[in-house]
N, C-alpha and C. Protein backbone atom coordinates (compact mmCIF):
# COMPACT_ATOMS: atom_id res chain seq x y z
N UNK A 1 5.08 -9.08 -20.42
CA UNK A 1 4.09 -8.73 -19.42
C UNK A 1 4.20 -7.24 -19.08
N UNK A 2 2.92 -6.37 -19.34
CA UNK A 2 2.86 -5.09 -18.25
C UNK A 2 3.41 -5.25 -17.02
N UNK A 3 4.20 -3.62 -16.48
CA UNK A 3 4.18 -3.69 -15.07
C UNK A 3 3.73 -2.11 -14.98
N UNK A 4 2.91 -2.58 -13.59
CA UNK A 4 1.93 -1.21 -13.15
C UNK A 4 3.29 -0.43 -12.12
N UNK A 5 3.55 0.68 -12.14
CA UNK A 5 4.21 1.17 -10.63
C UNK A 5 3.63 2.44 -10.27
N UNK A 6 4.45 2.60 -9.35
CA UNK A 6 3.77 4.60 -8.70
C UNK A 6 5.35 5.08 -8.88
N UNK A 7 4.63 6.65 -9.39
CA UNK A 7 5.67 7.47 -9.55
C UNK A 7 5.69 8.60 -8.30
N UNK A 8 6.53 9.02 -7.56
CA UNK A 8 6.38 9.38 -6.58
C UNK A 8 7.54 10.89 -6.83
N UNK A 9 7.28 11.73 -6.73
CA UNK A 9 8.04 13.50 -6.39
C UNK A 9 8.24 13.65 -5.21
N UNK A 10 8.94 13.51 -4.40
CA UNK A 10 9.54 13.66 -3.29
C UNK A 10 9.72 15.69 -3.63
N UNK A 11 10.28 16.01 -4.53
CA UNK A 11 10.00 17.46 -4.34
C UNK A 11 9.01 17.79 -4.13
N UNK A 12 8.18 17.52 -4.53
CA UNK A 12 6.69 18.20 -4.22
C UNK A 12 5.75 17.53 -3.03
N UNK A 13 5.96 16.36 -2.85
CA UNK A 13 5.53 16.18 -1.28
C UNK A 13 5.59 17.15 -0.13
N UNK A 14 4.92 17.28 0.60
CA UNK A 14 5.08 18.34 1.56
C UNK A 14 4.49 17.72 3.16
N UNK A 15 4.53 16.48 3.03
CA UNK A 15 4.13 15.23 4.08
C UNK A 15 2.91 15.41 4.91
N UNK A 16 1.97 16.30 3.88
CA UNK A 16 0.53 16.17 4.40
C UNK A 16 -0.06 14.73 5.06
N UNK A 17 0.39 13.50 4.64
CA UNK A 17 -0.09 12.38 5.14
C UNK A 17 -1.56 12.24 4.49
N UNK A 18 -2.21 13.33 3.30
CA UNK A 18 -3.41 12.70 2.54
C UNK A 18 -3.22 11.67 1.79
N UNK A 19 -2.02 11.29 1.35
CA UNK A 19 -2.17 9.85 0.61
C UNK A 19 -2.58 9.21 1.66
N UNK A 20 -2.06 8.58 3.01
CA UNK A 20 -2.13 7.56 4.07
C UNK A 20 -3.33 7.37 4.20
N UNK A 21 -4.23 9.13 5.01
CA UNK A 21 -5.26 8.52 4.97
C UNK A 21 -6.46 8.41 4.26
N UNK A 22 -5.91 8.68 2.78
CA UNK A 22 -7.26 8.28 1.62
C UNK A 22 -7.18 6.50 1.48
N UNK A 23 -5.58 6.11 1.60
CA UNK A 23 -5.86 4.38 1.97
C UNK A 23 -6.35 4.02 2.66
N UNK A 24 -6.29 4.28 4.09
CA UNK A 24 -6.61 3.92 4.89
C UNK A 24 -8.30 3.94 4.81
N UNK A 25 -8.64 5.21 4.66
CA UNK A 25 -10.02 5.24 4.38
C UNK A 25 -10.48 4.18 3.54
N UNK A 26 -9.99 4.12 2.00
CA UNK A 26 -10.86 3.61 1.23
C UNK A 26 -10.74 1.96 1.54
N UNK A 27 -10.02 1.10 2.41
CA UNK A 27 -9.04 -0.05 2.65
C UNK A 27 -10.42 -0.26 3.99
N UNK A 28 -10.96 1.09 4.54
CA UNK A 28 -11.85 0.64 5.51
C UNK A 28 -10.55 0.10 6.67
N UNK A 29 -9.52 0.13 6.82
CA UNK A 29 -8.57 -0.26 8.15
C UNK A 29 -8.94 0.28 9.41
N UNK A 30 -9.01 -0.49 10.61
CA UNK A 30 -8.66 -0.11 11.82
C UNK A 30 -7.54 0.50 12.29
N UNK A 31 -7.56 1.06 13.23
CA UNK A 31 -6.55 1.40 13.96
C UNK A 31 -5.76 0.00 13.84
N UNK A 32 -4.51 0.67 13.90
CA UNK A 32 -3.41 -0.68 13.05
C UNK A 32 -2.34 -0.22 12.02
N UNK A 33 -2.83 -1.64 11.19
CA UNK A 33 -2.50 -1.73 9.44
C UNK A 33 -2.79 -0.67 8.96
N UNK A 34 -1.57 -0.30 7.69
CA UNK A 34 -1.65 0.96 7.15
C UNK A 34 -0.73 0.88 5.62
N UNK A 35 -1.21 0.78 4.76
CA UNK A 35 -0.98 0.06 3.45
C UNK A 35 0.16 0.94 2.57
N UNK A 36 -0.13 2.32 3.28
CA UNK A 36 0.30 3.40 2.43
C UNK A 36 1.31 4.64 3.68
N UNK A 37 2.16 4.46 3.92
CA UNK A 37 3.03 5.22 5.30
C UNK A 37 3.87 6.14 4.66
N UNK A 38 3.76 7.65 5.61
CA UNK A 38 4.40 8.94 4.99
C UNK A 38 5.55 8.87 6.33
N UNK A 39 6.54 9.02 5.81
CA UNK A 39 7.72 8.80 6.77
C UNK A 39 8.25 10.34 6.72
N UNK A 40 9.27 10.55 7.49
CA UNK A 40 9.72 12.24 7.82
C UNK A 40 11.10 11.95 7.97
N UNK A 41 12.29 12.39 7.64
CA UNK A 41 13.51 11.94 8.05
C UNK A 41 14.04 13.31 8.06
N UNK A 42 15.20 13.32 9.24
CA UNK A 42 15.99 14.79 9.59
C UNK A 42 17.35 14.40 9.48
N UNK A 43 18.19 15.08 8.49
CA UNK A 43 19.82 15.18 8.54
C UNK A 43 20.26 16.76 8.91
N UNK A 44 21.09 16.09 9.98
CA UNK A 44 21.80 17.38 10.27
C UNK A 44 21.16 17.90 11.91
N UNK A 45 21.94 18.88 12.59
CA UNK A 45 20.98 19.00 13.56
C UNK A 45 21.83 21.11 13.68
N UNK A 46 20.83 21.42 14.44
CA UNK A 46 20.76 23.56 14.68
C UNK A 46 22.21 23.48 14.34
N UNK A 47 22.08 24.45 13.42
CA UNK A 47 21.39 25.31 12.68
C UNK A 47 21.45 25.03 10.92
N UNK A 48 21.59 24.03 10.81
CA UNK A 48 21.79 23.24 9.46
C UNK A 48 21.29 21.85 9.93
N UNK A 49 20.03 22.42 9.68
CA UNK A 49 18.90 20.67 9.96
C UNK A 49 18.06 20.99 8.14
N UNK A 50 18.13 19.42 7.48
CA UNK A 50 17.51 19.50 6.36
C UNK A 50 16.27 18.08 6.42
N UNK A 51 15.23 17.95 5.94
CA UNK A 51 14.77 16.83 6.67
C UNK A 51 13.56 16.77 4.83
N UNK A 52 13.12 15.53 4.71
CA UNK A 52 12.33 15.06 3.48
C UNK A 52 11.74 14.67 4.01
N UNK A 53 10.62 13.73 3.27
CA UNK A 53 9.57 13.04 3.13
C UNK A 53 9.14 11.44 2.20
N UNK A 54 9.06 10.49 2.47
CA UNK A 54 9.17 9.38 1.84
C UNK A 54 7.41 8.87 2.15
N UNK A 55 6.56 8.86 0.97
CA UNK A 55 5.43 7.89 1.08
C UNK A 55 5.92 6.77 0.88
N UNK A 56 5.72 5.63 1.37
CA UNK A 56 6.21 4.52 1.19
C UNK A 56 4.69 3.57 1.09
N UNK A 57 4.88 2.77 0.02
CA UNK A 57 4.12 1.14 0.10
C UNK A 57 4.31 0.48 -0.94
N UNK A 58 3.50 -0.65 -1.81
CA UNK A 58 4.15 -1.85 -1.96
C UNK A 58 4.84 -1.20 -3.20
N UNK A 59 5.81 -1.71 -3.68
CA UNK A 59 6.92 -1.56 -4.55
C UNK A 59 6.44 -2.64 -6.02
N UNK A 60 5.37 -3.44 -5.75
CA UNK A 60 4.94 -4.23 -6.65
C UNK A 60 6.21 -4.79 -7.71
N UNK A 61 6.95 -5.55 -6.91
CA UNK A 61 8.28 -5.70 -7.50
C UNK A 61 8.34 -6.78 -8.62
N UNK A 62 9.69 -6.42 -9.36
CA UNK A 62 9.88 -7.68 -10.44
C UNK A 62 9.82 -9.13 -9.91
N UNK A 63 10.21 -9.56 -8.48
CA UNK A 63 10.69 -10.52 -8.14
C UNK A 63 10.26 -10.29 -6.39
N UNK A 64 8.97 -10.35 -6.20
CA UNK A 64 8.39 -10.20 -4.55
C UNK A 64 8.79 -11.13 -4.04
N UNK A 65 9.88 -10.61 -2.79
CA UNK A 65 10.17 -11.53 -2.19
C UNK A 65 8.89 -12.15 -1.41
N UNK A 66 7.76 -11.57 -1.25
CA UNK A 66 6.49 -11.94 0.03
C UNK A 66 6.21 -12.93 -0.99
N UNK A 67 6.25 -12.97 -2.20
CA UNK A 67 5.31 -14.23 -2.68
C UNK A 67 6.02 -15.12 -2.74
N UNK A 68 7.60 -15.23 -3.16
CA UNK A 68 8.37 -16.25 -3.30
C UNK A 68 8.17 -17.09 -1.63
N UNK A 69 7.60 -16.57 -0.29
CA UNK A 69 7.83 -17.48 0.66
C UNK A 69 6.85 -17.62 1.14
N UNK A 70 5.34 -17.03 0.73
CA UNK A 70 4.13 -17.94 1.33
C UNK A 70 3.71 -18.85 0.97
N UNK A 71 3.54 -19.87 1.75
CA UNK A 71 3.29 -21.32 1.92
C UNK A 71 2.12 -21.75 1.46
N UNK A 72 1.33 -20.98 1.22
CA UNK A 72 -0.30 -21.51 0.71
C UNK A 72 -0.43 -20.93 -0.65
N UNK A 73 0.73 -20.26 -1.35
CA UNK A 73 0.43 -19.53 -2.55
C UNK A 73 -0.56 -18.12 -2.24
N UNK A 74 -1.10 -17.66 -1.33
CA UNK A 74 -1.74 -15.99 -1.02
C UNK A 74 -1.39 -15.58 -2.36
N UNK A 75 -0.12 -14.98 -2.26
CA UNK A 75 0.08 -13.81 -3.27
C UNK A 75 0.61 -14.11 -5.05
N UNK A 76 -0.11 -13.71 -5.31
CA UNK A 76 0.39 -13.35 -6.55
C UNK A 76 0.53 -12.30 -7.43
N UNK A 77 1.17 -12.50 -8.18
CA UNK A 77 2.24 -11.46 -9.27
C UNK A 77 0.68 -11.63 -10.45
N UNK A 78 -0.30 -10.48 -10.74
CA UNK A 78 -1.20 -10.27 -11.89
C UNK A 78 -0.24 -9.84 -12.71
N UNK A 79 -1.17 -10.23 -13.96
CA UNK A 79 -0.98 -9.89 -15.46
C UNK A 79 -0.57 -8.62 -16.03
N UNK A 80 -1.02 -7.38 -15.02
CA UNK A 80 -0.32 -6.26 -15.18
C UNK A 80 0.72 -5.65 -14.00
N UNK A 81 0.89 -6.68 -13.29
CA UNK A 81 2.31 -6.31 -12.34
C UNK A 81 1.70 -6.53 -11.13
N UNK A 82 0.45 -6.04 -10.89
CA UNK A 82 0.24 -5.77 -9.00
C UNK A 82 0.57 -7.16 -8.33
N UNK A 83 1.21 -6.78 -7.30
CA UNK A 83 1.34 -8.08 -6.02
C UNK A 83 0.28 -7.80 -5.66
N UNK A 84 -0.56 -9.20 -5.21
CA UNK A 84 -1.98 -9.26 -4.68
C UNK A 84 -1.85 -10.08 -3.72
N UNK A 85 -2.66 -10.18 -2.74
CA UNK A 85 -2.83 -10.90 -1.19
C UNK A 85 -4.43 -11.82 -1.90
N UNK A 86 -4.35 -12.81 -1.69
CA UNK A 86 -5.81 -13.25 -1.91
C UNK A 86 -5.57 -13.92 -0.41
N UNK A 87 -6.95 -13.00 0.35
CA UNK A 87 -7.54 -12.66 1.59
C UNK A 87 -7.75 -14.07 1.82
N UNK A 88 -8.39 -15.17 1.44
CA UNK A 88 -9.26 -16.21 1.39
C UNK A 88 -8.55 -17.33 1.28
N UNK A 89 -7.06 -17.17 1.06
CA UNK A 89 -6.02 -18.18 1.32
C UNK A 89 -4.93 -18.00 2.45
N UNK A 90 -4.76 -16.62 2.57
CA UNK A 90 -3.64 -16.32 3.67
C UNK A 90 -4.43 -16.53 5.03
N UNK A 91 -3.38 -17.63 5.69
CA UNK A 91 -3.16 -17.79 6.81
C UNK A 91 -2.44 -17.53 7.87
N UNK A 92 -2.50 -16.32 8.12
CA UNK A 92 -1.56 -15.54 8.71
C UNK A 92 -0.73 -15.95 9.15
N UNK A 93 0.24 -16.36 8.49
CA UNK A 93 1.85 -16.92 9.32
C UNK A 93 2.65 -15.65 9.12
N UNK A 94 2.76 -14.70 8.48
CA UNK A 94 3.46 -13.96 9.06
C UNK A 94 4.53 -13.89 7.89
N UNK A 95 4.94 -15.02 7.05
CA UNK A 95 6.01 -14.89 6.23
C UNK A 95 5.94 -13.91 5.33
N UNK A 96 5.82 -13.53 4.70
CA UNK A 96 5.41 -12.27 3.57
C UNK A 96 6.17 -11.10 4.50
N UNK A 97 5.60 -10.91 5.67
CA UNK A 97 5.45 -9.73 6.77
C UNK A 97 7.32 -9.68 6.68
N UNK A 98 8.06 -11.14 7.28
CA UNK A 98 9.14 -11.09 7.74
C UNK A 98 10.28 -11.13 6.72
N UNK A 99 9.27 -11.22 5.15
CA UNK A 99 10.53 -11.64 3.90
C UNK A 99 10.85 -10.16 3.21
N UNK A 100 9.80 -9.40 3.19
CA UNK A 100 9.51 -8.34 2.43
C UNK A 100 10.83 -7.51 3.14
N UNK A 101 11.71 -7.23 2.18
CA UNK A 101 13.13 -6.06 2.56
C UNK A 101 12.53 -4.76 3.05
N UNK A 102 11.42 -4.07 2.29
CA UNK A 102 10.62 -2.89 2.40
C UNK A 102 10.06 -2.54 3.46
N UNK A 103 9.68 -3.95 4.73
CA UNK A 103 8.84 -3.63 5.40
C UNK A 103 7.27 -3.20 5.13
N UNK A 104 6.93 -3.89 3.84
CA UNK A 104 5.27 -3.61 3.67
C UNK A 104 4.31 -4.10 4.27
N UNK A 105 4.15 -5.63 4.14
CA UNK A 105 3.25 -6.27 4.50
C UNK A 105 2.96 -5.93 5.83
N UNK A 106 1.77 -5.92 6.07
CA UNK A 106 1.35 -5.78 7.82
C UNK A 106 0.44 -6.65 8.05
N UNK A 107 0.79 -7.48 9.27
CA UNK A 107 -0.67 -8.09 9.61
C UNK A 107 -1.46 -7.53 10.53
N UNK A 108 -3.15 -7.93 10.00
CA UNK A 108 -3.77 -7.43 10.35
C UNK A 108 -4.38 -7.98 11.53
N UNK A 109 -3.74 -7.74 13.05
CA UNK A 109 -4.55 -8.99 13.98
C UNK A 109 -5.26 -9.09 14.35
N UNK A 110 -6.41 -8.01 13.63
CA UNK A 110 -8.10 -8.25 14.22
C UNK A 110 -8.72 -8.89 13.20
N UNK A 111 -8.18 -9.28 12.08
CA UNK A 111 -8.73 -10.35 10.79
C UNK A 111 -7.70 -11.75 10.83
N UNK A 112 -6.50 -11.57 11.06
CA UNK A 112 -5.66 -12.70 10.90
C UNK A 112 -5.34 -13.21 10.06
N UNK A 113 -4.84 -12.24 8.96
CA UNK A 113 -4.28 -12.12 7.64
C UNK A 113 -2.89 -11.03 7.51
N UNK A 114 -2.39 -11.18 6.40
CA UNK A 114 -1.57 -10.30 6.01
C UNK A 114 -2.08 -9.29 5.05
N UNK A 115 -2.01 -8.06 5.22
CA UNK A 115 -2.48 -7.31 4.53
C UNK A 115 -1.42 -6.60 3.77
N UNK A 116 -1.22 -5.60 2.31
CA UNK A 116 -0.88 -4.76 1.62
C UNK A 116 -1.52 -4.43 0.50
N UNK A 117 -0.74 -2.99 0.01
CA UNK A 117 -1.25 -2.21 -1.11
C UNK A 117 -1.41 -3.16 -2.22
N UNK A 118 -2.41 -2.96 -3.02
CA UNK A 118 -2.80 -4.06 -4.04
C UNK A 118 -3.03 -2.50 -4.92
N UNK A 119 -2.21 -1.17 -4.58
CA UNK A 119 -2.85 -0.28 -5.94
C UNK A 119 -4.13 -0.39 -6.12
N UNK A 120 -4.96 -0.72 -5.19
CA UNK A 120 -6.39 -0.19 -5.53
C UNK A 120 -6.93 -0.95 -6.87
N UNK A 121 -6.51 -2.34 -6.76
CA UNK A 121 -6.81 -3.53 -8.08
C UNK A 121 -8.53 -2.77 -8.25
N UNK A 122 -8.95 -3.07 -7.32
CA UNK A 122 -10.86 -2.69 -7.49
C UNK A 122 -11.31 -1.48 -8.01
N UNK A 123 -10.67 -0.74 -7.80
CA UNK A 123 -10.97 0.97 -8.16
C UNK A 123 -10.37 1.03 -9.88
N UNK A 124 -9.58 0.10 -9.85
CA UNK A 124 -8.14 0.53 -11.40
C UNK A 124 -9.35 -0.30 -12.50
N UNK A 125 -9.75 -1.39 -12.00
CA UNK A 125 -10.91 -2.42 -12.56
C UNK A 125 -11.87 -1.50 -13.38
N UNK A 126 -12.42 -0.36 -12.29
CA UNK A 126 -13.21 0.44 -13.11
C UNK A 126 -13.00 1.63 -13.56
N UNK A 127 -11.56 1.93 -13.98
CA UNK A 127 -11.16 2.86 -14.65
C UNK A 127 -10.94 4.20 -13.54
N UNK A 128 -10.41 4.01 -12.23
CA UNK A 128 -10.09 5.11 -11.62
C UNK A 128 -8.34 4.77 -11.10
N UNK A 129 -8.27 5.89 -10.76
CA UNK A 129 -6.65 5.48 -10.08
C UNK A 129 -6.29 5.43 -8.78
N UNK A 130 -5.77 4.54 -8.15
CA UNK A 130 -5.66 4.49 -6.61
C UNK A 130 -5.89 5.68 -6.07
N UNK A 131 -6.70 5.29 -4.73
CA UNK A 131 -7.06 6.87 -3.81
C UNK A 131 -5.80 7.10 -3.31
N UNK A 132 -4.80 7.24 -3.27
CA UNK A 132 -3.44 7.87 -2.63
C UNK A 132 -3.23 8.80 -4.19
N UNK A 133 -2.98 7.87 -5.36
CA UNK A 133 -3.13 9.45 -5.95
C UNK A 133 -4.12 10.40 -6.32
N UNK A 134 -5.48 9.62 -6.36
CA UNK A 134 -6.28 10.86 -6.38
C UNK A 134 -6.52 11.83 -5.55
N UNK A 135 -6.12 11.82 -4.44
CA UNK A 135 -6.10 12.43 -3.27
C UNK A 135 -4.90 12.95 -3.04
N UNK A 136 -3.91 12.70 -3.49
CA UNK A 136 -2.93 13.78 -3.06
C UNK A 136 -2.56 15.63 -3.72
N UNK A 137 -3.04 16.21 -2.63
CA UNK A 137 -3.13 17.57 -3.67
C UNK A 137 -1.81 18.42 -3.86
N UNK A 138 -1.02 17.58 -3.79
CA UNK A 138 0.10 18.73 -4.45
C UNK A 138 0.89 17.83 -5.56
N UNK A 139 -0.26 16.83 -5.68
CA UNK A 139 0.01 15.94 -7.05
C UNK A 139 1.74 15.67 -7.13
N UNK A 140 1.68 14.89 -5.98
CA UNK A 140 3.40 14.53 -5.71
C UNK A 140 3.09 12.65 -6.28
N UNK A 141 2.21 12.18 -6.37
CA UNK A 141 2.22 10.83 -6.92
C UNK A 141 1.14 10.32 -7.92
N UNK A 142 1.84 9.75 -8.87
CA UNK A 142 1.08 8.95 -9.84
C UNK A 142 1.50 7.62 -10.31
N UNK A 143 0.61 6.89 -11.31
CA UNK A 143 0.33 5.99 -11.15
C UNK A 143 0.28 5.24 -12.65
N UNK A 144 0.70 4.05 -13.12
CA UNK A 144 0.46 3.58 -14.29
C UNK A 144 1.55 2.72 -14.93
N UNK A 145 1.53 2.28 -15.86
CA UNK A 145 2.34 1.70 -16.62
C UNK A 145 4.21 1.90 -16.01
N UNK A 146 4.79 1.31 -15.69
CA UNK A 146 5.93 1.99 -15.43
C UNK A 146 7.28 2.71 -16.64
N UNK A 147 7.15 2.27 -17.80
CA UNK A 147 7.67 2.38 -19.02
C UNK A 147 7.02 4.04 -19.19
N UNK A 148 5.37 4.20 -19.27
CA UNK A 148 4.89 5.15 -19.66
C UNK A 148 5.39 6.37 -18.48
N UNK A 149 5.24 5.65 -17.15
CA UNK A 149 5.74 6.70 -16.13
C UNK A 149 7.28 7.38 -16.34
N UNK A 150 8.01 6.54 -17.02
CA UNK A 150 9.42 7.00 -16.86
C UNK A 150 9.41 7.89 -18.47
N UNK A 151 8.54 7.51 -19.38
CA UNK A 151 9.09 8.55 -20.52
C UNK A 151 7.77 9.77 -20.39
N UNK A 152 7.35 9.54 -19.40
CA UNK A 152 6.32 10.98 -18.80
C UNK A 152 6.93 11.73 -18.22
N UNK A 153 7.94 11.60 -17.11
CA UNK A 153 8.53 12.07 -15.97
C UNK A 153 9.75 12.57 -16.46
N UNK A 154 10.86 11.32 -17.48
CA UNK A 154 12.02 11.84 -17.60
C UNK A 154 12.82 11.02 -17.37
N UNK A 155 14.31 10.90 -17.17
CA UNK A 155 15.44 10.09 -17.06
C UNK A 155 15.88 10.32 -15.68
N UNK A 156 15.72 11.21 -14.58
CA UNK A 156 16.47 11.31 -13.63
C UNK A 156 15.77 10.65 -12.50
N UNK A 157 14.97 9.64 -12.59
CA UNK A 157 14.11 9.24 -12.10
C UNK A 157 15.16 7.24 -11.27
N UNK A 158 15.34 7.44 -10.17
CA UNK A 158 15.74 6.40 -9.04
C UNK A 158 14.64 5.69 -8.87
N UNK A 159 15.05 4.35 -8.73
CA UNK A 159 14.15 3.00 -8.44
C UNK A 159 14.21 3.26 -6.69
N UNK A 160 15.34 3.59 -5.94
CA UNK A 160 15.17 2.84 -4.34
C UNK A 160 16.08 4.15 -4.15
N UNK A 161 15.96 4.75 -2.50
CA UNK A 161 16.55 5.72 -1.84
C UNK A 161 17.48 5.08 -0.42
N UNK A 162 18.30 5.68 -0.07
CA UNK A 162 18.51 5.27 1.31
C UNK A 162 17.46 4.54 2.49
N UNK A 163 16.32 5.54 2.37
CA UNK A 163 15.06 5.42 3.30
C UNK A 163 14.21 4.06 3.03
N UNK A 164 15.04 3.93 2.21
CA UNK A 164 13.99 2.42 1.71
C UNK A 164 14.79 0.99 1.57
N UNK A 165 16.27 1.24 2.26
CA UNK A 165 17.12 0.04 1.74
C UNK A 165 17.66 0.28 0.12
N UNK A 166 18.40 -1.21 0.24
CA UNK A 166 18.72 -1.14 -1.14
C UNK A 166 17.81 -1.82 -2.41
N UNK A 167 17.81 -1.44 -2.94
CA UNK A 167 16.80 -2.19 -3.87
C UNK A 167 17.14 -3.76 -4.47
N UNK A 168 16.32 -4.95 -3.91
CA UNK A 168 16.92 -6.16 -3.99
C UNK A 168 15.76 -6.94 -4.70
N UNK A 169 14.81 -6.35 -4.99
CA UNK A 169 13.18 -7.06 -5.93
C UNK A 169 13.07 -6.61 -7.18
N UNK A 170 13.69 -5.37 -7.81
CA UNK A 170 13.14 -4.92 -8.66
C UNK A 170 12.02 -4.08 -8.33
N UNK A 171 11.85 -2.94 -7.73
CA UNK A 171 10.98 -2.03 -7.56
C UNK A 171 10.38 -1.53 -8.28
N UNK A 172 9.35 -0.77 -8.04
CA UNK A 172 8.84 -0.38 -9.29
C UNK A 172 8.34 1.00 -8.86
N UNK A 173 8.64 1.72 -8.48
CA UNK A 173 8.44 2.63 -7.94
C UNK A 173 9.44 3.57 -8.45
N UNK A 174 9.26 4.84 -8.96
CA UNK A 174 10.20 5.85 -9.43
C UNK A 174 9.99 7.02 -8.96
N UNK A 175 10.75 7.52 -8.23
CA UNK A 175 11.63 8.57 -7.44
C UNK A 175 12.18 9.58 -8.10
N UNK A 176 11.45 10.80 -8.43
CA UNK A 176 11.85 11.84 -8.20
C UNK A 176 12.14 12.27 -7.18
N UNK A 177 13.70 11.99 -6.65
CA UNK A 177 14.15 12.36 -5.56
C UNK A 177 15.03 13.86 -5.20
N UNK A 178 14.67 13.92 -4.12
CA UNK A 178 15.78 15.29 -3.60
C UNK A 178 16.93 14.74 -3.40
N UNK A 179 17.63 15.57 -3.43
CA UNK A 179 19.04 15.47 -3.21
C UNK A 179 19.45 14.76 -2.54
N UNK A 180 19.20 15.57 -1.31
CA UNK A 180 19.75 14.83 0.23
C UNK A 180 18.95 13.59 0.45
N UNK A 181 17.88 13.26 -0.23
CA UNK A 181 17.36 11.82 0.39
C UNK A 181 17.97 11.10 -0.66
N UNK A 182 18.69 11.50 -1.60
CA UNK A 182 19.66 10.02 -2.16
C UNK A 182 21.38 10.40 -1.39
N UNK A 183 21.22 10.63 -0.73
CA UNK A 183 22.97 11.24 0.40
C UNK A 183 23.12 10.22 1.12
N UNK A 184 21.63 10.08 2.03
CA UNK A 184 21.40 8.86 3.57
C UNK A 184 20.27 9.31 4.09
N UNK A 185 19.94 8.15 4.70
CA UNK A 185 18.71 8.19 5.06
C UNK A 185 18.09 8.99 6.51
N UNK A 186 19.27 9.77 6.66
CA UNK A 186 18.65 10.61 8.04
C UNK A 186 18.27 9.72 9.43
N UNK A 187 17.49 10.56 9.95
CA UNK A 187 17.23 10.27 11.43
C UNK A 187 15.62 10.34 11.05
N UNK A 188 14.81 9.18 11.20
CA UNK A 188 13.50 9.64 11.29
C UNK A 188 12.77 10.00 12.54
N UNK A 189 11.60 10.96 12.16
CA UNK A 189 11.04 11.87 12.71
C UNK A 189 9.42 11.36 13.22
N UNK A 190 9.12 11.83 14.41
CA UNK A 190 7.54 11.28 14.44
C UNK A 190 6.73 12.24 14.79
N UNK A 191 5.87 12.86 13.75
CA UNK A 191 4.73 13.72 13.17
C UNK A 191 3.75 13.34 13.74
């Protein structure tokens, strides 16, 4: 089986927050739910303060814990990797929300579902690439095959950082990381 992931440069992020809200936009979300979250973390404090940047969302993992525990079957693992929410079965209990290590899933309590990143299944359908990376302009994230992402990018490339836990699904997400955000995960910051 394909697996789809995002490749993510933490060097080159500069925590504009245009990935967040090209999801948010194209996802149509309320104030709320937020599929796609730019986090800020600070180590160290005057006059040796060093601080990164983590986009964070779904990890579209080998082994989702959110699907292994919803009760109505919602989610599933597609043919090319994406974890998917099917809207039209989830009954918002919440499990997905409380299993997920990552903290992805969000519910949405003005629909009464669980919502997450599905990578833009609809947009990829017709040959474009999720709006978080087309929209990010300092081209800190991309998107695709995860095999092809890692012999595009290179070998020094991390599955999971401090900021994100330990990696317990099989992530799929590859990290070109800075230094100090594979050290610890800092003190986060609110932008």
């Amino acid at each position: 089986m394909a697996q789809i992931g995002f490749y993510y440069n933490q060097k080159m992020c500069a925590g504009c927050k245009t990935c967040q809200v090209a999801c948010k936009d194209k996802n149509r979300l309320e104030v709320g739910p937020i599929l796609r979250e730019v986090h800020t973390y600070q180590i160290g404090s005057f006059p040796s303060v060093k601080m990164y940047h983590y986009s964070a969302t779904c990890n579209h993992c080998d082994v989702p814990a959110c699907k292994d525990v919803c009760p109505v079957g919602a989610i599933e693992k597609m043919d090319d990797g994406t974890v998917k929410i099917d809207m039209d079965k989830c009954i918002g209990c919440g499990s997905c929300v409380n299993a997920c290590p990552y903290g992805v899933p969000r519910m949405d309590e003005e629909k009464g579902h669980a919502c997450k990143c599905d990578a833009c299944y609809d947009l990829r359908q017709a040959g474009h690439m999720p709006s978080c990376v087309e929209s990010c302009p300092y081209r800190a994230l991309d998107f695709g095959d995860i095999e092809e992402l890692e012999k595009k990018y290179g070998s020094d490339l991390v599955r999971a950082i401090p900021a994100m836990g330990e990696d317990k699904t099989g992530s799929n997400t590859l990290f070109d990381a800075r230094d100090i955000a594979l050290e610890q995960k800092g003190d986060e910051m609110l932008l």
